[in-house]
N, C-alpha and C. Protein backbone atom coordinates (compact mmCIF):
# COMPACT_ATOMS: atom_id res chain seq x y z
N UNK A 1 -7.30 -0.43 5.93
CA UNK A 1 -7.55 -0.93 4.56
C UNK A 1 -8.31 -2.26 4.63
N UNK A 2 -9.30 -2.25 3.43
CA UNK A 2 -9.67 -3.79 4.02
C UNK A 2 -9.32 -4.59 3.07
N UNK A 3 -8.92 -5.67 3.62
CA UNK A 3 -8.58 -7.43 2.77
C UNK A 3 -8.57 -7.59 1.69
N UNK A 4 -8.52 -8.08 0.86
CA UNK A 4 -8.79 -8.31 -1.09
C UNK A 4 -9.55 -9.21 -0.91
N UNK A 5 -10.82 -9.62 -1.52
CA UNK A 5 -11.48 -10.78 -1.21
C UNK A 5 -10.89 -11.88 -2.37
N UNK A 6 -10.79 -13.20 -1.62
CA UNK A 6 -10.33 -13.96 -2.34
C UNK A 6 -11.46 -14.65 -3.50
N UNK A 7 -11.14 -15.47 -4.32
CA UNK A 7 -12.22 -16.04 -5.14
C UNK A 7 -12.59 -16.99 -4.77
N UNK A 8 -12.06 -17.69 -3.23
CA UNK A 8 -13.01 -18.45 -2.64
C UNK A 8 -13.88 -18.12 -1.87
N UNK A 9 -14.24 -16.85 -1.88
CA UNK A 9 -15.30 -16.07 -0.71
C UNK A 9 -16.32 -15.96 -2.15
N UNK A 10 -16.03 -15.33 -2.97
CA UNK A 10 -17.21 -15.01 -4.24
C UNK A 10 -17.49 -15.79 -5.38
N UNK A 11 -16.64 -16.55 -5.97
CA UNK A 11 -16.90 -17.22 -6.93
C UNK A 11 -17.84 -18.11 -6.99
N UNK A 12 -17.43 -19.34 -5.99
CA UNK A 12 -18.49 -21.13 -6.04
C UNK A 12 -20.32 -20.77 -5.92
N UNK A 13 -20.13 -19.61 -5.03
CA UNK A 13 -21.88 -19.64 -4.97
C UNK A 13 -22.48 -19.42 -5.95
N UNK A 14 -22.26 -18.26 -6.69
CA UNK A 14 -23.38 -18.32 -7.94
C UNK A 14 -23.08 -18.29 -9.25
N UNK A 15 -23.19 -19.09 -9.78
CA UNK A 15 -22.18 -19.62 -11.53
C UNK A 15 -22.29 -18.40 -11.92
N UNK A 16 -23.37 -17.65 -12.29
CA UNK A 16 -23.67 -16.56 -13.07
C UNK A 16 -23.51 -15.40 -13.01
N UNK A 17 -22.95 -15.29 -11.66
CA UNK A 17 -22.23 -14.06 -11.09
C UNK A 17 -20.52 -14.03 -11.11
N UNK A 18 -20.25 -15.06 -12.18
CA UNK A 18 -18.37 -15.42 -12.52
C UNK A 18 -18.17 -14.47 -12.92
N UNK A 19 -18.74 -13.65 -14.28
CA UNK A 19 -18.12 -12.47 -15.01
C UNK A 19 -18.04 -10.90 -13.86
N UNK A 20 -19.26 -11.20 -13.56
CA UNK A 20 -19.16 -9.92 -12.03
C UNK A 20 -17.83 -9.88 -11.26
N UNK A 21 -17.86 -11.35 -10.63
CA UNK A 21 -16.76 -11.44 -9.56
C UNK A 21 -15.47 -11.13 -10.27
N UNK A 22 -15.20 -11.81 -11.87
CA UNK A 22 -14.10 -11.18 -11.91
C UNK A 22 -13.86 -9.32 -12.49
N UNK A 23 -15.05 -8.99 -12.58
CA UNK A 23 -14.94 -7.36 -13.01
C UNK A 23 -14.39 -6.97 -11.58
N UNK A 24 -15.38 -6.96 -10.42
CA UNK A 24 -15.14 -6.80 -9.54
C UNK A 24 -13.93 -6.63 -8.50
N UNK A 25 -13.48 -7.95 -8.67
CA UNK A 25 -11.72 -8.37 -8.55
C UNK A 25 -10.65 -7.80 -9.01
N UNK A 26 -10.47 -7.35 -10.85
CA UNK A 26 -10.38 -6.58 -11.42
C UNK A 26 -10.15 -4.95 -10.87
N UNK A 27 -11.05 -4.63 -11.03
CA UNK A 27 -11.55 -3.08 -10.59
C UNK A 27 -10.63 -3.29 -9.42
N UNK A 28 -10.66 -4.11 -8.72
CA UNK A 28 -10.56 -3.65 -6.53
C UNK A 28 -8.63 -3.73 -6.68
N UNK A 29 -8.26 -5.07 -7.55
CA UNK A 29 -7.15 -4.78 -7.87
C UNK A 29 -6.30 -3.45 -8.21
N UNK A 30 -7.01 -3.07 -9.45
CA UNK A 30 -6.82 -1.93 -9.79
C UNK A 30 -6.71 -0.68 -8.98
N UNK A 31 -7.71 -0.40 -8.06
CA UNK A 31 -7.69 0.97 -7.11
C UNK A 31 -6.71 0.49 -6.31
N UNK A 32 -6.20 -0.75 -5.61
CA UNK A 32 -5.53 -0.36 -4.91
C UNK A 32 -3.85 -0.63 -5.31
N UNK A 33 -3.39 -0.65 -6.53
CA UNK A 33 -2.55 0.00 -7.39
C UNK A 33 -2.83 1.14 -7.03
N UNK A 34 -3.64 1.64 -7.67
CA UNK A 34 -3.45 3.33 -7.67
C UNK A 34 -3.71 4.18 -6.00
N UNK A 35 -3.98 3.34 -5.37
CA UNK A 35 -3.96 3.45 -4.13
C UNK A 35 -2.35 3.62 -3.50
N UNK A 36 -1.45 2.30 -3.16
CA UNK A 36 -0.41 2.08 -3.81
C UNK A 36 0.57 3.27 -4.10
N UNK A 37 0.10 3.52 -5.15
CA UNK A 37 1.25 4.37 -6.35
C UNK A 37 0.99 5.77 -5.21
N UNK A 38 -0.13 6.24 -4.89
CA UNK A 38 -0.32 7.55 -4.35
C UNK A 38 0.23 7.63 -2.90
N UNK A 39 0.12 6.78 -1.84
CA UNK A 39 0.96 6.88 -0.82
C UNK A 39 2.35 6.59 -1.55
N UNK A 40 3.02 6.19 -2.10
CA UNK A 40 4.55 5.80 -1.90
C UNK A 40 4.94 7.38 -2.68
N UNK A 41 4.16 7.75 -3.39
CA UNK A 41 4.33 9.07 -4.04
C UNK A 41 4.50 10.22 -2.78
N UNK A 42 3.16 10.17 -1.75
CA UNK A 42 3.35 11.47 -0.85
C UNK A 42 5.14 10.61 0.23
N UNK A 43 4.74 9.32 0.53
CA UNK A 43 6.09 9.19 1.16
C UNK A 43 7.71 9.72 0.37
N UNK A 44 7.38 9.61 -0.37
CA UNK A 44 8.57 10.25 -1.26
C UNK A 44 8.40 11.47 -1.09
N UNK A 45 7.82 12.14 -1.58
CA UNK A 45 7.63 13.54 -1.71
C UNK A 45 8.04 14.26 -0.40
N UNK A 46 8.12 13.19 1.09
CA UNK A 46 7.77 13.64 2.14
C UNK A 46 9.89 13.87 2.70
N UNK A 47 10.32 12.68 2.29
CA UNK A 47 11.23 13.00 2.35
C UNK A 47 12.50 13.23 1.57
């Protein structure tokens, strides 16, 4: 799996790319919730 990027890797460089970084952040959050939710689901399921 890879890392969550923090908002000190994307944010400071480009002012105008703030609303991106946080869609971005957002979104990546999001999948891996549902990322998340779907393994603990097959681990359950498993036993």
């Amino acid at each position: 799996m890879l890392p969550e990027p923090s908002v000190e890797d994307l944010a400071p460089l480009r002012p105008h790319n703030f609303f991106i970084t946080r869609y971005f952040l957002g979104v990546n959050r999001t999948s891996f919730q549902f990322f998340a939710i779907r393994v603990f689901a097959a681990l359950s399921g498993e036993r």
